[in-house]
C-alpha atoms as a PDB file:
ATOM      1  CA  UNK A   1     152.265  31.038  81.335  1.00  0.00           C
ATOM      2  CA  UNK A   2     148.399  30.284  81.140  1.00  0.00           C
ATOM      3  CA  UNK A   3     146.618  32.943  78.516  1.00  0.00           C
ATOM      4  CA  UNK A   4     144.343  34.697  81.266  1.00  0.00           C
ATOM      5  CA  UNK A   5     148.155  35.754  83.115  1.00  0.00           C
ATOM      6  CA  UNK A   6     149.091  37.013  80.003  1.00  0.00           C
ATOM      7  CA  UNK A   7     146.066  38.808  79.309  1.00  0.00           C
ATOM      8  CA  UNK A   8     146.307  40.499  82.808  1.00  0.00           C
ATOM      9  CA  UNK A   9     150.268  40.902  82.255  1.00  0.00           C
ATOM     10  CA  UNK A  10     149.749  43.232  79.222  1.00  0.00           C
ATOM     11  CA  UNK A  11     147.013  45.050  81.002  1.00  0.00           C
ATOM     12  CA  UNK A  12     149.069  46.101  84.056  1.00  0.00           C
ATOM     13  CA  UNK A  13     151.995  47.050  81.301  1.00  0.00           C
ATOM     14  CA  UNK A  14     149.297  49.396  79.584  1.00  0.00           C
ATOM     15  CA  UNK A  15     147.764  50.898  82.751  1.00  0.00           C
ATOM     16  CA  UNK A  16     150.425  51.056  84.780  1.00  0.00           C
ATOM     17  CA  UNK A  17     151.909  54.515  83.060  1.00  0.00           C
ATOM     18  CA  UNK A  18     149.179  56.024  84.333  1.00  0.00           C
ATOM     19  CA  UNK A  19     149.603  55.135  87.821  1.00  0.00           C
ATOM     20  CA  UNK A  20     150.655  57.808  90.525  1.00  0.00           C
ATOM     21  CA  UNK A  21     154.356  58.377  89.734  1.00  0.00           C
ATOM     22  CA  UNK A  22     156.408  59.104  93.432  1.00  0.00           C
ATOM     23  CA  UNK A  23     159.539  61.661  93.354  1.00  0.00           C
ATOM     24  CA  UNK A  24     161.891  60.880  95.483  1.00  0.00           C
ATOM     25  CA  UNK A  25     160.481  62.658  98.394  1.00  0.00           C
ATOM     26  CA  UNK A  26     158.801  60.448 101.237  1.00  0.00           C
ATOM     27  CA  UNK A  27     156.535  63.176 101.556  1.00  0.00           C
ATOM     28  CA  UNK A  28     154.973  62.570  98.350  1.00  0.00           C
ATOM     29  CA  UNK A  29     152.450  59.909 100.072  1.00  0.00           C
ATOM     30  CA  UNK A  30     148.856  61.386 100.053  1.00  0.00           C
ATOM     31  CA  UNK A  31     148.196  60.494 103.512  1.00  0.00           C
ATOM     32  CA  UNK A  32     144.210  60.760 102.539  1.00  0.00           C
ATOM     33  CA  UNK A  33     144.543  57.922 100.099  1.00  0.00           C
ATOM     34  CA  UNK A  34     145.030  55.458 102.243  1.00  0.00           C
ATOM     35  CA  UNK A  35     142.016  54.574 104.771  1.00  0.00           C
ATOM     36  CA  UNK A  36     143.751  52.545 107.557  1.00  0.00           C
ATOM     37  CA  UNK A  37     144.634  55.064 110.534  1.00  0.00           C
ATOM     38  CA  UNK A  38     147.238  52.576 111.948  1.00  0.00           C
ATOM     39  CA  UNK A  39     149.096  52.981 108.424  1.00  0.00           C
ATOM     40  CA  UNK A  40     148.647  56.225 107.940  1.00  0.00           C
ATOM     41  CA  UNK A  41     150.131  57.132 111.440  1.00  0.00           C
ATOM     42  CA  UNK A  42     152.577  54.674 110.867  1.00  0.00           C
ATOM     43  CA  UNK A  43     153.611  57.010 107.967  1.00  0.00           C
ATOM     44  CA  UNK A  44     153.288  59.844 109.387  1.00  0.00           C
ATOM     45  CA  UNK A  45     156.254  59.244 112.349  1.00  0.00           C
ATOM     46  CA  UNK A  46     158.662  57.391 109.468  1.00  0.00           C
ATOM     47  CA  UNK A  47     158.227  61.201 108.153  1.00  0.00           C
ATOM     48  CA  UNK A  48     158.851  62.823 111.097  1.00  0.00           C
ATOM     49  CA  UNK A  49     161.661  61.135 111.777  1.00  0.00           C
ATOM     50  CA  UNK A  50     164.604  59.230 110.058  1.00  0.00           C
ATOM     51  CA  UNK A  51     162.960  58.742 106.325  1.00  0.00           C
ATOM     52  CA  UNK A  52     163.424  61.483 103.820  1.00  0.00           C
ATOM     53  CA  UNK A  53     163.335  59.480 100.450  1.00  0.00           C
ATOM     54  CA  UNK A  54     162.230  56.549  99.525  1.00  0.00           C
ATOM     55  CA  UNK A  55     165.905  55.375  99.158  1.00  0.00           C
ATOM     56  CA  UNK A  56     166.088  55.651 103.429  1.00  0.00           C
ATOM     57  CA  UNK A  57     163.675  52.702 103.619  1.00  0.00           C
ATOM     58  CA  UNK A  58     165.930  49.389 104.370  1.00  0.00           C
ATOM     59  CA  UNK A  59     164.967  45.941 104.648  1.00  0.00           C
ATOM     60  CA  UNK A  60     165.369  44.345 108.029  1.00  0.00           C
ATOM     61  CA  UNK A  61     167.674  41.100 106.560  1.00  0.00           C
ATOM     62  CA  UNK A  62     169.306  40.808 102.996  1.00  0.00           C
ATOM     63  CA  UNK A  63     168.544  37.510 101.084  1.00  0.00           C
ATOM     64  CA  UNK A  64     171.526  35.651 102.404  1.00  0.00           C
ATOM     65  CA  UNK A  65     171.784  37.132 105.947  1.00  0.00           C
ATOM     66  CA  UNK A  66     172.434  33.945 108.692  1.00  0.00           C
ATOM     67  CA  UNK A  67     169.314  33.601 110.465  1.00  0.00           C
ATOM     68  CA  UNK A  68     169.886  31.100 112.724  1.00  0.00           C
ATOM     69  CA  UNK A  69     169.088  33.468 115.763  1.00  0.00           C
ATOM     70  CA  UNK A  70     165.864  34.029 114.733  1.00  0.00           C
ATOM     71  CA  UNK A  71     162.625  32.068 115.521  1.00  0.00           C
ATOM     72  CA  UNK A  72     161.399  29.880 112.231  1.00  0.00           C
ATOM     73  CA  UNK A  73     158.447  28.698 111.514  1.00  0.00           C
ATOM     74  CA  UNK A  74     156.920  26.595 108.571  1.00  0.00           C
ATOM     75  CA  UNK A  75     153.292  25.680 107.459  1.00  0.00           C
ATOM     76  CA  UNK A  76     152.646  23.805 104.382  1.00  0.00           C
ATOM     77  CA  UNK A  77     149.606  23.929 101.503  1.00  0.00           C
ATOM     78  CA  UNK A  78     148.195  22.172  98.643  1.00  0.00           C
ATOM     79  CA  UNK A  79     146.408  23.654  95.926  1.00  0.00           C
ATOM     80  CA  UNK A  80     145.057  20.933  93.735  1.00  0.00           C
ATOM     81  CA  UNK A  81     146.215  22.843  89.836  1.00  0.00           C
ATOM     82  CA  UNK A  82     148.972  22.345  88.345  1.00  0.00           C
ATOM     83  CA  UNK A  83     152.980  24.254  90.055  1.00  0.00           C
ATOM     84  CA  UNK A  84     153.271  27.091  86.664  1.00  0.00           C
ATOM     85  CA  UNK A  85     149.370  27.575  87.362  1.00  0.00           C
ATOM     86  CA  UNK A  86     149.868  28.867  90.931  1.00  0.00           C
ATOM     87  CA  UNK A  87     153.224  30.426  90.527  1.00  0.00           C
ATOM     88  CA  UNK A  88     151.620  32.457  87.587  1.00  0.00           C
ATOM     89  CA  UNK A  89     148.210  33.450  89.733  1.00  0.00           C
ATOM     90  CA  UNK A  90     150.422  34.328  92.911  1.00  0.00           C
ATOM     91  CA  UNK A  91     153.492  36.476  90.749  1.00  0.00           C
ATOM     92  CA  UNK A  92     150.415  38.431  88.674  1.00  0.00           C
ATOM     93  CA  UNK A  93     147.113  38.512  90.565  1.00  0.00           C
ATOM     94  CA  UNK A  94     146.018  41.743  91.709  1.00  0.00           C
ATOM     95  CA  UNK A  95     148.306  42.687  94.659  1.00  0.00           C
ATOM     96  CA  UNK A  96     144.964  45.007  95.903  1.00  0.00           C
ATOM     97  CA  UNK A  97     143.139  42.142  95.541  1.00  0.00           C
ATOM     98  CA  UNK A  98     145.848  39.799  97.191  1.00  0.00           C
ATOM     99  CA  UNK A  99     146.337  41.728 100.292  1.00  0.00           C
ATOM    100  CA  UNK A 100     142.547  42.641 100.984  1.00  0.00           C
ATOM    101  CA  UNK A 101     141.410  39.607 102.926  1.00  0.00           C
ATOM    102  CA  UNK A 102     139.696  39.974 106.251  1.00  0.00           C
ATOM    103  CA  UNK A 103     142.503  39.970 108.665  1.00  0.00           C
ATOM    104  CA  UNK A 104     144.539  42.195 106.293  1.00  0.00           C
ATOM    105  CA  UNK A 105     143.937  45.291 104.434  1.00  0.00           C
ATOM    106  CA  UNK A 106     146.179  46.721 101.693  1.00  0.00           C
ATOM    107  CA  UNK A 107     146.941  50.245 102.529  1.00  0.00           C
ATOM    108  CA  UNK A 108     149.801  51.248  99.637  1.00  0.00           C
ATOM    109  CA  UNK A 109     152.571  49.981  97.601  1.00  0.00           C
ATOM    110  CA  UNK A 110     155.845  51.701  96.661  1.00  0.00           C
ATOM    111  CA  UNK A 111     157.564  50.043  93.779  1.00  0.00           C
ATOM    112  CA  UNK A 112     161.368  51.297  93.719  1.00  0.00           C
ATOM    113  CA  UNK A 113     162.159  50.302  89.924  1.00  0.00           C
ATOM    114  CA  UNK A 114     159.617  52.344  88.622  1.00  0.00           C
ATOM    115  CA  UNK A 115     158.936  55.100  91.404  1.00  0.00           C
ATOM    116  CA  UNK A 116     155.570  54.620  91.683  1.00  0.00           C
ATOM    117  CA  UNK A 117     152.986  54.757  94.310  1.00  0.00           C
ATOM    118  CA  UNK A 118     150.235  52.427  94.139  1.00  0.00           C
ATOM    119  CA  UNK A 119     146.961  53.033  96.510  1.00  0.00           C
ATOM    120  CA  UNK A 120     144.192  50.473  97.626  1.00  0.00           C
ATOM    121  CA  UNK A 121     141.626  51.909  94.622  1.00  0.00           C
ATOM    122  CA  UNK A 122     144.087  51.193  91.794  1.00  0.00           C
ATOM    123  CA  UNK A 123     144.607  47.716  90.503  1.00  0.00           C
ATOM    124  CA  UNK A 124     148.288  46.662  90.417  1.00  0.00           C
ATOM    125  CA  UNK A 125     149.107  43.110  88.466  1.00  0.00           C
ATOM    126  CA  UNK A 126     152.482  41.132  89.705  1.00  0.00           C
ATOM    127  CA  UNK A 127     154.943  40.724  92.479  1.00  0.00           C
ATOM    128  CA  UNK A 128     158.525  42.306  91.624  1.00  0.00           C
ATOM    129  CA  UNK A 129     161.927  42.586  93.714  1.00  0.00           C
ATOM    130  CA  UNK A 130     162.027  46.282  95.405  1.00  0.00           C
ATOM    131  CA  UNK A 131     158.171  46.445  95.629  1.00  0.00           C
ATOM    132  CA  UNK A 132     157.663  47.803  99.210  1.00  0.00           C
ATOM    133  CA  UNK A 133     153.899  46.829 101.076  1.00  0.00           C
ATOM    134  CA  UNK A 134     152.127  49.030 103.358  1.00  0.00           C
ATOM    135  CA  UNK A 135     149.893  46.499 105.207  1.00  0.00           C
ATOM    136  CA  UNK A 136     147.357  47.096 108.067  1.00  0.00           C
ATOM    137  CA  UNK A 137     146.746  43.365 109.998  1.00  0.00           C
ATOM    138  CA  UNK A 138     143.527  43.181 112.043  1.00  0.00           C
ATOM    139  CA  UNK A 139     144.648  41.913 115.651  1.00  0.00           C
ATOM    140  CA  UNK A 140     141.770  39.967 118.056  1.00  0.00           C
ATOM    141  CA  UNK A 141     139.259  40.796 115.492  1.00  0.00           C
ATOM    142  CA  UNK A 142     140.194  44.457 114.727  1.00  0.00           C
ATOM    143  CA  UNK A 143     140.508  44.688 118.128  1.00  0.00           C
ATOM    144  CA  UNK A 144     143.815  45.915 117.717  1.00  0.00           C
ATOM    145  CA  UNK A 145     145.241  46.893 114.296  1.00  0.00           C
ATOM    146  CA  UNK A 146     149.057  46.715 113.779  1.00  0.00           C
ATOM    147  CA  UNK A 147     150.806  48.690 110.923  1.00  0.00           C
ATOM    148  CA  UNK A 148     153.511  46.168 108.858  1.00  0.00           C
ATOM    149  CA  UNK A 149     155.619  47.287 105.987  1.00  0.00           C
ATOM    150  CA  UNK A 150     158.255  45.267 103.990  1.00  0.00           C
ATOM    151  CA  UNK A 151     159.524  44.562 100.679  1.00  0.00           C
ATOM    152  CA  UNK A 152     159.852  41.783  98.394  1.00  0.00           C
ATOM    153  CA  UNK A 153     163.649  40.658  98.203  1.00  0.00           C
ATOM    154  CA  UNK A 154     164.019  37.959  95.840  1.00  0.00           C
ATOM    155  CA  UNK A 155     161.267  36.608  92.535  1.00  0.00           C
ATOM    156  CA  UNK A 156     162.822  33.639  91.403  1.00  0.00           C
ATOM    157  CA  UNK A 157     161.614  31.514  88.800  1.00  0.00           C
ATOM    158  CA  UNK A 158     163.516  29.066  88.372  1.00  0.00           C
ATOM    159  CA  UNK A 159     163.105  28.001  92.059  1.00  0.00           C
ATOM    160  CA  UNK A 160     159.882  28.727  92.362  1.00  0.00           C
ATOM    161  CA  UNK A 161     160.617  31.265  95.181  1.00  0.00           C
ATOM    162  CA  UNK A 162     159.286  34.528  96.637  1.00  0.00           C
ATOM    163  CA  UNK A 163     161.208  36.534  99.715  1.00  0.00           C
ATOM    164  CA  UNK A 164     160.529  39.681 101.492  1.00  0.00           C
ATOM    165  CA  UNK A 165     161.447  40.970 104.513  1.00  0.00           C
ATOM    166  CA  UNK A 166     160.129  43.460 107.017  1.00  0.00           C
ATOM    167  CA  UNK A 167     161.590  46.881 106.831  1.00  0.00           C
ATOM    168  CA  UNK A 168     163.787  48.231 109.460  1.00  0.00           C
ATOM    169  CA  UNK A 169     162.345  50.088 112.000  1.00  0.00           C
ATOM    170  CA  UNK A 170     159.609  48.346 112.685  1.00  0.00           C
ATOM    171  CA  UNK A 171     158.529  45.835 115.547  1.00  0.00           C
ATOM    172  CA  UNK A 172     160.315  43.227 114.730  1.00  0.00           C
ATOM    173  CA  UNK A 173     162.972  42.171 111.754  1.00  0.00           C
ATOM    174  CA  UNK A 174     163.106  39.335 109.386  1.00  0.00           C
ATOM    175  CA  UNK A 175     161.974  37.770 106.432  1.00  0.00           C
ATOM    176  CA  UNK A 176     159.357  35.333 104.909  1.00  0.00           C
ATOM    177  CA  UNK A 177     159.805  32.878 101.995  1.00  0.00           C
ATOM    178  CA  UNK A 178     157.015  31.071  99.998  1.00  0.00           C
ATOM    179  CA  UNK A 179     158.028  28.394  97.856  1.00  0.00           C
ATOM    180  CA  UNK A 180     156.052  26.342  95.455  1.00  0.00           C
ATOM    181  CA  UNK A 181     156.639  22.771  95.120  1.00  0.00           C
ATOM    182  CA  UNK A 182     155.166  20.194  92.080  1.00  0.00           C
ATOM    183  CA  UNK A 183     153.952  17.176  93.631  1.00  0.00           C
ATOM    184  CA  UNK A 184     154.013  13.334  92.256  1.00  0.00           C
ATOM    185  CA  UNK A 185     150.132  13.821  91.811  1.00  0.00           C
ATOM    186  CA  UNK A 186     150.718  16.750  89.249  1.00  0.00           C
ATOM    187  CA  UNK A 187     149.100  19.354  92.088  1.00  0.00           C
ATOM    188  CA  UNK A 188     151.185  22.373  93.978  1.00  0.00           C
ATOM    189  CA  UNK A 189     152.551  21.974  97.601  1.00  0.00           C
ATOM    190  CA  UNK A 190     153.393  26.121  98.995  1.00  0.00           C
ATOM    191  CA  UNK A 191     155.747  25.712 101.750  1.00  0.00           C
ATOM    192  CA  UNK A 192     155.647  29.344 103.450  1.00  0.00           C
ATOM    193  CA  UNK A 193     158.488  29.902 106.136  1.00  0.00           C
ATOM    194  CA  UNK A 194     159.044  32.953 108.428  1.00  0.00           C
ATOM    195  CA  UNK A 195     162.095  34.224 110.396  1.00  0.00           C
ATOM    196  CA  UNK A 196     161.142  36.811 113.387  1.00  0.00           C
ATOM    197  CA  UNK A 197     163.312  38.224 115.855  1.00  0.00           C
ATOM    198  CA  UNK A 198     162.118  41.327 118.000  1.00  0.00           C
ATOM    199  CA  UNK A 199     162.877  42.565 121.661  1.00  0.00           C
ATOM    200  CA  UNK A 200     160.539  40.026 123.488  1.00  0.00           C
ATOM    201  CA  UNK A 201     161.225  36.544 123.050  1.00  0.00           C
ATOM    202  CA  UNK A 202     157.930  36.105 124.641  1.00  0.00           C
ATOM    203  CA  UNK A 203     156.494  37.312 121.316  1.00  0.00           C
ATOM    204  CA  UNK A 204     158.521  35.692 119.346  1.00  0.00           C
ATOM    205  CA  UNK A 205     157.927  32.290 120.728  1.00  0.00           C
ATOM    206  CA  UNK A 206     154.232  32.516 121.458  1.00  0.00           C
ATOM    207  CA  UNK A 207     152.167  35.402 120.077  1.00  0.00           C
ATOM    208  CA  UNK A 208     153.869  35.764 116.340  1.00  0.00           C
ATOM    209  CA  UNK A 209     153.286  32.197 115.520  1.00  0.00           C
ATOM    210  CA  UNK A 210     149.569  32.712 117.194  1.00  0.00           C
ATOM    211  CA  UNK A 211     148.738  35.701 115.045  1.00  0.00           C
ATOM    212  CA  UNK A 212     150.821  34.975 111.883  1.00  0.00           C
ATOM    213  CA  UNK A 213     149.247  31.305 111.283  1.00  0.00           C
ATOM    214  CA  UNK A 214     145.645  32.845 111.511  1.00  0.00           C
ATOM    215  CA  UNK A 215     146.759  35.269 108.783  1.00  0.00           C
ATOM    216  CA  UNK A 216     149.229  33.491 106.373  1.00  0.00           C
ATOM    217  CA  UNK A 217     146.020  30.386 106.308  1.00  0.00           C
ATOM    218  CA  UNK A 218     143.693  33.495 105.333  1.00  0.00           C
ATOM    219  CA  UNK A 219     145.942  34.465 102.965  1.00  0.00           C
ATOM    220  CA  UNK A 220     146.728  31.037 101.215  1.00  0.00           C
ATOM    221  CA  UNK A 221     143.055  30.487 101.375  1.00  0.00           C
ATOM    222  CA  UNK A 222     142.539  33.677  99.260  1.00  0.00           C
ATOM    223  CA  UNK A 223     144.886  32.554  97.117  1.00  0.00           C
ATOM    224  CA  UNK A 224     143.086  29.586  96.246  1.00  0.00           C
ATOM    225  CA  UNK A 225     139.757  31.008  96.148  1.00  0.00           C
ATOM    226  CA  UNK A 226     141.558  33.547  93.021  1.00  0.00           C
ATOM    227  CA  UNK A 227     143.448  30.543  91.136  1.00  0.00           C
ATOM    228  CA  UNK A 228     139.874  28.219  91.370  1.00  0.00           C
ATOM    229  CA  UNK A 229     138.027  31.419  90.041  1.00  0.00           C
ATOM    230  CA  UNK A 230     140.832  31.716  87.405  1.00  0.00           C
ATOM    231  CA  UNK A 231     141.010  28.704  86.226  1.00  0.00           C
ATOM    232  CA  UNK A 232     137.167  28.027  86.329  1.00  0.00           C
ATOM    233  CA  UNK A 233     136.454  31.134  84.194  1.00  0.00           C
ATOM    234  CA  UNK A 234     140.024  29.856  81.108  1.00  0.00           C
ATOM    235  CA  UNK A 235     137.754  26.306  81.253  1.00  0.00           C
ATOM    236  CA  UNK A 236     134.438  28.840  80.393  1.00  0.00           C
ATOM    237  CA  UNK A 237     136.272  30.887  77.907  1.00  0.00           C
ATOM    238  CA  UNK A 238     138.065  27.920  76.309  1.00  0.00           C
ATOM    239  CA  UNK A 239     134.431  26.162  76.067  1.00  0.00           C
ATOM    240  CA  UNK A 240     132.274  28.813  74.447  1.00  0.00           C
ATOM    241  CA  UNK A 241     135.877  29.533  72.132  1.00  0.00           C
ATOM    242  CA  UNK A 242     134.994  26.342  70.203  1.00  0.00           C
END
């Protein structure tokens, strides 16, 4: 693990006591926190209707649910630093920071192991299983916005692996997987791969795939911007260190 993730692993383990702690009431959100009226309305009928607790919120597939009904796609990256470099940046960057591109906006965070509630203005290091994302994803240039919520399913080191699926309830079900994958010239290949299935298959085959390419290349793009920035800044520090 390079020093700067450390450094920014022990911070979130210091601040994050202090974060907004959730009970297990649903209706513990502070609707005002959150800017994005999509989410917040999006909220605002899971409260009205079937979602009491935080414990009523379900993922839309399991890890090993058969998927071979659903529409799949794959897209593939390089970033040119090293596999434990970019698995590090994308498990403990800022997840405010992560999510707050152009053609996404981070509107909350509800992290099951520690009932907590994390808002846009509070800094929140690291991706962990039972995290649950309340994203708002600009449509035809904000156009439209569309409310999206799911949680993160599987972290796993060893195979370089992150999961999460969409929460029931919502448009459409399924998961996404992004995978990180050492290549023979030492740099990172990210192999991100989505499973949809909704009511229209006209959506499934032709606008998801539209849509979702335009925001997972954002996305990846972001990433790489933070990891360059990262590791620019350890090469700074390192330098003026001797």
């Amino acid at each position: 693990m390079s020093t700067y993730i450390k450094i920014v692993f022990l911070i979130n383990m210091i601040a994050f006591p202090g974060l907004i702690q959730a009970q297990l009431s649903f209706r513990t959100i502070d609707i005002s926190h959150i800017r994005q009226p999509k989410i917040r309305a999006y909220i605002q009928e899971q409260q009205e209707q079937h979602i009491q607790t935080f414990s009523d919120l379900e993922s839309s597939v399991n890890r090993d649910d058969d998927l071979t009904d659903f529409k799949n796609y794959e897209k593939h990256y390089i970033i040119k630093e090293p596999v434990d470099i970019v698995w590090d940046n994308y498990k403990f960057s800022n997840q405010t920071d992560v999510w707050d591109i152009n053609r996404v906006s981070f509107g909350m965070l509800f992290c099951r192991g520690t009932q907590s509630i994390v808002y846009a203005d509070q800094r929140f290091l690291g991706m962990a299983i039972g995290q649950i994302y309340y994203l708002n994803l600009k449509i035809l240039n904000g156009f439209y916005n569309l409310p999206v919520a799911f949680e993160i399913i599987n972290v796993d080191r060893e195979k370089r692996l992150f999961e999460f699926s969409y929460l029931k309830g919502g448009k459409a079900k399924g998961k996404q997987s992004i995978q990180f994958v050492e290549t023979e010239k030492g740099y990172t290949q990210i192999i991100h791969k989505s499973y949809v299935k909704s009511d229209s298959k006209f959506r499934d085959k032709y606008l998801y795939p539209f849509f979702h390419n335009k925001i997972i290349n954002e996305f990846h793009s972001n990433m790489r911007r933070i990891i360059t920035y990262n590791a620019k800044n350890q090469t700074s520090n390192y330098a003026l260190a001797k």
